[in-house]
C-alpha atoms as a PDB file:
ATOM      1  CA  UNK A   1      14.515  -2.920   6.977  1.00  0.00           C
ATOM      2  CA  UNK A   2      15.726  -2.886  10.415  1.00  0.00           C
ATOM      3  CA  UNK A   3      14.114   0.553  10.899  1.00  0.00           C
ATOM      4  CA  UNK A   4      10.799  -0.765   9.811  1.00  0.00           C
ATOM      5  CA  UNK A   5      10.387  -3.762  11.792  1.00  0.00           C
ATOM      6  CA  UNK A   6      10.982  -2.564  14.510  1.00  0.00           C
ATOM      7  CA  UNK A   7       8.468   0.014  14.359  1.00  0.00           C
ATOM      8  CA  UNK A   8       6.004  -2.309  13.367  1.00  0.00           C
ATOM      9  CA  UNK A   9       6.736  -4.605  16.430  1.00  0.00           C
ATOM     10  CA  UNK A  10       6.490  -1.523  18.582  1.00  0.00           C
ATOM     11  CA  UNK A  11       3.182  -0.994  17.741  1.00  0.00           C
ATOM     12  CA  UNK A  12       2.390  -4.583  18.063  1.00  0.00           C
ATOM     13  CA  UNK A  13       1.976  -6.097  14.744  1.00  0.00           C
ATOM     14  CA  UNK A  14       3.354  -9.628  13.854  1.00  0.00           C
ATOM     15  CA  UNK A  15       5.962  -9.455  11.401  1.00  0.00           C
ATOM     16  CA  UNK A  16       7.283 -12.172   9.323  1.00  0.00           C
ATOM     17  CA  UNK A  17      10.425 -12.203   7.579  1.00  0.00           C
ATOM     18  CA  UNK A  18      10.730 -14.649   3.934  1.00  0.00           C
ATOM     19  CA  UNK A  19      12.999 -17.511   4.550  1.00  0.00           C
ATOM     20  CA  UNK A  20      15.793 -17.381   1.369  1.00  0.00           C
ATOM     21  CA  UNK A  21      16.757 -14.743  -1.086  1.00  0.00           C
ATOM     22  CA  UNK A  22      15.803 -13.350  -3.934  1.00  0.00           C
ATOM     23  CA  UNK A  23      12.028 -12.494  -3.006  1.00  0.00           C
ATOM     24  CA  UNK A  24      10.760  -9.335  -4.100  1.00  0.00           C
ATOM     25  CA  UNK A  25       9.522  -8.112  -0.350  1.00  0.00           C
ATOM     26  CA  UNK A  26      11.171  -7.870   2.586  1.00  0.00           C
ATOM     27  CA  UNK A  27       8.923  -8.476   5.499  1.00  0.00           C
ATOM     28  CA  UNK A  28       5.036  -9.853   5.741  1.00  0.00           C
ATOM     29  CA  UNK A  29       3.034  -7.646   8.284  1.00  0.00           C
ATOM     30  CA  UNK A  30       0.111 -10.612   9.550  1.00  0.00           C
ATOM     31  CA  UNK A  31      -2.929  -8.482  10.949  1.00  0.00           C
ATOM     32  CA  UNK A  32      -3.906 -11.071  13.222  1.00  0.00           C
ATOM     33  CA  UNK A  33      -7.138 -11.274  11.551  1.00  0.00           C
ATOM     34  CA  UNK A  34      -6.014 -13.553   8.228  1.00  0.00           C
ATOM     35  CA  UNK A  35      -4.663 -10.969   6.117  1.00  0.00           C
ATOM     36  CA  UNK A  36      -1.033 -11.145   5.125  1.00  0.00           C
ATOM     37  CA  UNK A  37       0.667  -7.649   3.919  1.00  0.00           C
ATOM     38  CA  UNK A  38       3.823  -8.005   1.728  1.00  0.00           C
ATOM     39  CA  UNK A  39       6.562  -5.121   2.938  1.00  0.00           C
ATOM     40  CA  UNK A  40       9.259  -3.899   0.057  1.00  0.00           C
ATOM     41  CA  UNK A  41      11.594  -2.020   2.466  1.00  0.00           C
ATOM     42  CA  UNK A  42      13.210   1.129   1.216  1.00  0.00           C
ATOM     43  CA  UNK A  43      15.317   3.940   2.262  1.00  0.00           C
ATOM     44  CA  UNK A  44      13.660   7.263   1.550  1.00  0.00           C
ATOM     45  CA  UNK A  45      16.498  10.465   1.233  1.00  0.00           C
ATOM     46  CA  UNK A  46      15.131  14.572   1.874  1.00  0.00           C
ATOM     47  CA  UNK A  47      14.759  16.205  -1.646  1.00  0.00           C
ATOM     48  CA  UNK A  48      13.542  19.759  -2.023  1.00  0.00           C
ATOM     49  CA  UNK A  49      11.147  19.261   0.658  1.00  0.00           C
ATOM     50  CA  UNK A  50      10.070  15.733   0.034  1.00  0.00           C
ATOM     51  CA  UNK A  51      11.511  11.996   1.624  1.00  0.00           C
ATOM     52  CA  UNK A  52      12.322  10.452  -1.942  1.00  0.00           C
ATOM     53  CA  UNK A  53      12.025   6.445  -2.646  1.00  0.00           C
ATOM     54  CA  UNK A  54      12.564   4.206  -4.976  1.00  0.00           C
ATOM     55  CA  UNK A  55       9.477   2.366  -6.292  1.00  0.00           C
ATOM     56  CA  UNK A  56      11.254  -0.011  -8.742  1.00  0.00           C
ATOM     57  CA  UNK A  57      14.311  -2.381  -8.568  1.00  0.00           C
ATOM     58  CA  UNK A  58      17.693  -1.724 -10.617  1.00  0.00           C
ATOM     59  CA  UNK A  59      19.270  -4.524 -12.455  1.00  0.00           C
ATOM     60  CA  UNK A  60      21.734  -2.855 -14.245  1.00  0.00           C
ATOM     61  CA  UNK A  61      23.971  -4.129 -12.142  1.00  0.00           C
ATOM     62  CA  UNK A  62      23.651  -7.522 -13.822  1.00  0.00           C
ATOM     63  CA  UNK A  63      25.307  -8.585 -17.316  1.00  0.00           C
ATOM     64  CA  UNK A  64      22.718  -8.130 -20.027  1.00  0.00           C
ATOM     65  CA  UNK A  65      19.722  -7.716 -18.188  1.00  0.00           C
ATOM     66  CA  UNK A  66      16.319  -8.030 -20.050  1.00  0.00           C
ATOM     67  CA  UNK A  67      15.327  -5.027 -18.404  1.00  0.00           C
ATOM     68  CA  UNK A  68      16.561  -2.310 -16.506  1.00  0.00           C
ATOM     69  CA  UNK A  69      14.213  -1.573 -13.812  1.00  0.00           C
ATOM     70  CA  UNK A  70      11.369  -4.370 -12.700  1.00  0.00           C
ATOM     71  CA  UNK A  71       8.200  -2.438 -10.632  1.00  0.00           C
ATOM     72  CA  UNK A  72       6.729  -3.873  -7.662  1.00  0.00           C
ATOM     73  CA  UNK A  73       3.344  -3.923  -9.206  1.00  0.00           C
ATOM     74  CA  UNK A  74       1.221  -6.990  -8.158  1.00  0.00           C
ATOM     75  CA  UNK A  75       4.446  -8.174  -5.955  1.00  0.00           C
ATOM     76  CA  UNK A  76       4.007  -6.520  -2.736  1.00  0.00           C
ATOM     77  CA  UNK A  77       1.418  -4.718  -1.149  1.00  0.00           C
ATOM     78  CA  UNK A  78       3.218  -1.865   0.034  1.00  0.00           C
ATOM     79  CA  UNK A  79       6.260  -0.045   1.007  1.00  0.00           C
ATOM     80  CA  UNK A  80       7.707   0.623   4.417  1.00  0.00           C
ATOM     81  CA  UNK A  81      10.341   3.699   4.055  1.00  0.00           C
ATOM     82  CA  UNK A  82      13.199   4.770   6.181  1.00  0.00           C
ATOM     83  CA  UNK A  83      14.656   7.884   6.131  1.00  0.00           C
ATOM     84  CA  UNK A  84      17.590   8.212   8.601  1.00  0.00           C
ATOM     85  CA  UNK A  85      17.688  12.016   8.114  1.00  0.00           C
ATOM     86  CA  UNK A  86      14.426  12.946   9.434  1.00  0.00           C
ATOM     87  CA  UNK A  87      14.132   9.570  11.847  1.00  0.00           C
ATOM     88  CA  UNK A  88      10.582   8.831  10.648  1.00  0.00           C
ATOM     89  CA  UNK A  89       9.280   5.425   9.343  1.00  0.00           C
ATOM     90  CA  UNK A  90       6.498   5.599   6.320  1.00  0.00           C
ATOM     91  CA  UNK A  91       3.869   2.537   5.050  1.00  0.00           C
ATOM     92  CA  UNK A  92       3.078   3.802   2.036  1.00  0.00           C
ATOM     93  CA  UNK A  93       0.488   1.416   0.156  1.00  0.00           C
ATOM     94  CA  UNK A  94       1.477   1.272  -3.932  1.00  0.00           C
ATOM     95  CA  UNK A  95      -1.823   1.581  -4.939  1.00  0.00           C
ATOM     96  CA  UNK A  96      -0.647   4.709  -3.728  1.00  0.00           C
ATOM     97  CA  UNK A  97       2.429   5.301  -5.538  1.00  0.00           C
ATOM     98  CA  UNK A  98       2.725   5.619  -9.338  1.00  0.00           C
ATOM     99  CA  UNK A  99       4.395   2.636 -11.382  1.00  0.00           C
ATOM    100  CA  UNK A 100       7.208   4.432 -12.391  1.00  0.00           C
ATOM    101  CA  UNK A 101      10.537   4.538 -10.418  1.00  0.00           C
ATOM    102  CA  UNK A 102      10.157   6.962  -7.731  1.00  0.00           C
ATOM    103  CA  UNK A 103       7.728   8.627  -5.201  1.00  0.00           C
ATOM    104  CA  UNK A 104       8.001  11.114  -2.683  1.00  0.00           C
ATOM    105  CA  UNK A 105       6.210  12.026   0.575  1.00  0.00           C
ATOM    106  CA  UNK A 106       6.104  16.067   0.781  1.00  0.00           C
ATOM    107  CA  UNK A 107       7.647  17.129   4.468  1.00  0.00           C
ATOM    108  CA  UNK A 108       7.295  20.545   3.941  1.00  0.00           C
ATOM    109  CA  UNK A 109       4.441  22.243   1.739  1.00  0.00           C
ATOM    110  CA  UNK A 110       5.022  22.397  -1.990  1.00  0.00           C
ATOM    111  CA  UNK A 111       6.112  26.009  -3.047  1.00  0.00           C
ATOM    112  CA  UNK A 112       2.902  26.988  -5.215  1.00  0.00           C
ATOM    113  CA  UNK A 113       1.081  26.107  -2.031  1.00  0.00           C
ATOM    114  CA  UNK A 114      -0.540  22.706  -4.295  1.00  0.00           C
ATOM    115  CA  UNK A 115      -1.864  20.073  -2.462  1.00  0.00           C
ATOM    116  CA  UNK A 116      -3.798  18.092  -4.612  1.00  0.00           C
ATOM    117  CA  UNK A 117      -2.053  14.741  -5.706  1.00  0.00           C
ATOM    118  CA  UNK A 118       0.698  15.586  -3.306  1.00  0.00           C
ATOM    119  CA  UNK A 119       1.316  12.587  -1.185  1.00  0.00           C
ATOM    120  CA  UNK A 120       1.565  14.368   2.511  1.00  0.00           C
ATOM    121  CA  UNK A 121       4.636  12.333   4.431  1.00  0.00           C
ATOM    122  CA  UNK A 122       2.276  12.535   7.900  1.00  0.00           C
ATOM    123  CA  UNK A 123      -0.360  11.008   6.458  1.00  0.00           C
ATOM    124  CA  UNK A 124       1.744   7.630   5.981  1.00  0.00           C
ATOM    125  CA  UNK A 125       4.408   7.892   9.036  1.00  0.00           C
ATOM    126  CA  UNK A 126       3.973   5.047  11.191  1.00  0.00           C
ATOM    127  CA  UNK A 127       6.764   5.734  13.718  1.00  0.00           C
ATOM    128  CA  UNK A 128      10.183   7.065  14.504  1.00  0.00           C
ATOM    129  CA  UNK A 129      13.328   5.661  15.181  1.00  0.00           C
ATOM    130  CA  UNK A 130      16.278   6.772  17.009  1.00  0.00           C
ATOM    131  CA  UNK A 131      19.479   5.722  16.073  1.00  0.00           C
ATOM    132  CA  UNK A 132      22.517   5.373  18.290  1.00  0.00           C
ATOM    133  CA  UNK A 133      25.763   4.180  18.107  1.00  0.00           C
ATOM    134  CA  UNK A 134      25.241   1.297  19.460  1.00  0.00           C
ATOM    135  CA  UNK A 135      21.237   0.053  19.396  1.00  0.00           C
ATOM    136  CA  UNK A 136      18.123   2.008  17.418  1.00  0.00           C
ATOM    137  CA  UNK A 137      14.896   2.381  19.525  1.00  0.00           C
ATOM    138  CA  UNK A 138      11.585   2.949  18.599  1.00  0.00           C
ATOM    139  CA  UNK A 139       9.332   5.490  19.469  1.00  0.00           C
ATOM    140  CA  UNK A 140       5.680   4.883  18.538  1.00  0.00           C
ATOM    141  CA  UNK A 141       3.743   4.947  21.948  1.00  0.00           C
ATOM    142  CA  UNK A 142       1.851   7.857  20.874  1.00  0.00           C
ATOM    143  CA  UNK A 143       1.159   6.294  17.523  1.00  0.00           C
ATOM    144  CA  UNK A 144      -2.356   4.081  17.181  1.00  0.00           C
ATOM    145  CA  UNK A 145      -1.891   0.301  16.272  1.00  0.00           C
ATOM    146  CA  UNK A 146      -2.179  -1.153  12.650  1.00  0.00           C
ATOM    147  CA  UNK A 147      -5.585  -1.390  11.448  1.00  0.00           C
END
């Protein structure tokens, strides 16, 4: 979350974080202009060429949960991904994503050369951040501001 807030401040955005627990997104990006966008923060981790994310919540941590996973469908607005192994930040909008559990932004180009529904990870990164041991920094200067 850290990771994506800070990018967003970077590039001058007003970010709000929820007050309590238990909401189902983690920051509200304000536009300035009236519109409010609800943030579900998630790390994204390099699979076969793609930064993977979850698009879904897990409760089967829980004791007899009425459902394993619960979508973010009609609860936030979209999803701002991390991935610490390439250093990049995504906003991916989930009208953008599929409802099931997962979605992935291709870093490299698919093997059959397909590029139709592929979901291109440059198309949504929104920064970079480099982490230290002892403070992250963003770098976004080249990057244009939030529409």
């Amino acid at each position: 979350m850290f990771a994506v807030m800070m990018v967003l401040h970077e590039r001058g955005a007003n970010v709000l974080v929820p007050f309590g627990e238990n909401t189902r997104y983690d920051l509200v990006l304000d536009d300035g202009g009236g519109v409010l966008l609800r943030i579900q923060c998630k790390a994204g981790r390099p699979r076969n060429g793609a930064v993977c994310f979850f698009t879904a919540s897990s409760y089967g941590h829980r004791s007899h949960p009425q459902q394993m996973r619960r979508t973010y469908v009609a609860e936030v607005d979209a999803f701002g991904v991390y991935c610490a192994e390439t250093g990049a930040v995504y906003l991916v909008p989930i009208r953008e994503t599929k409802t099931g559990t997962q979605a992935a932004l291709r870093v490299l180009p698919a093997r059959n050369g397909q590029r139709d529904g592929i979901r291109i990870a440059s198309d949504y990164e929104i920064g970079s951040v480099v982490v230290t041991s002892t403070r992250a920094r963003a770098r976004t200067a080249a990057l244009p501001r939030p529409p």
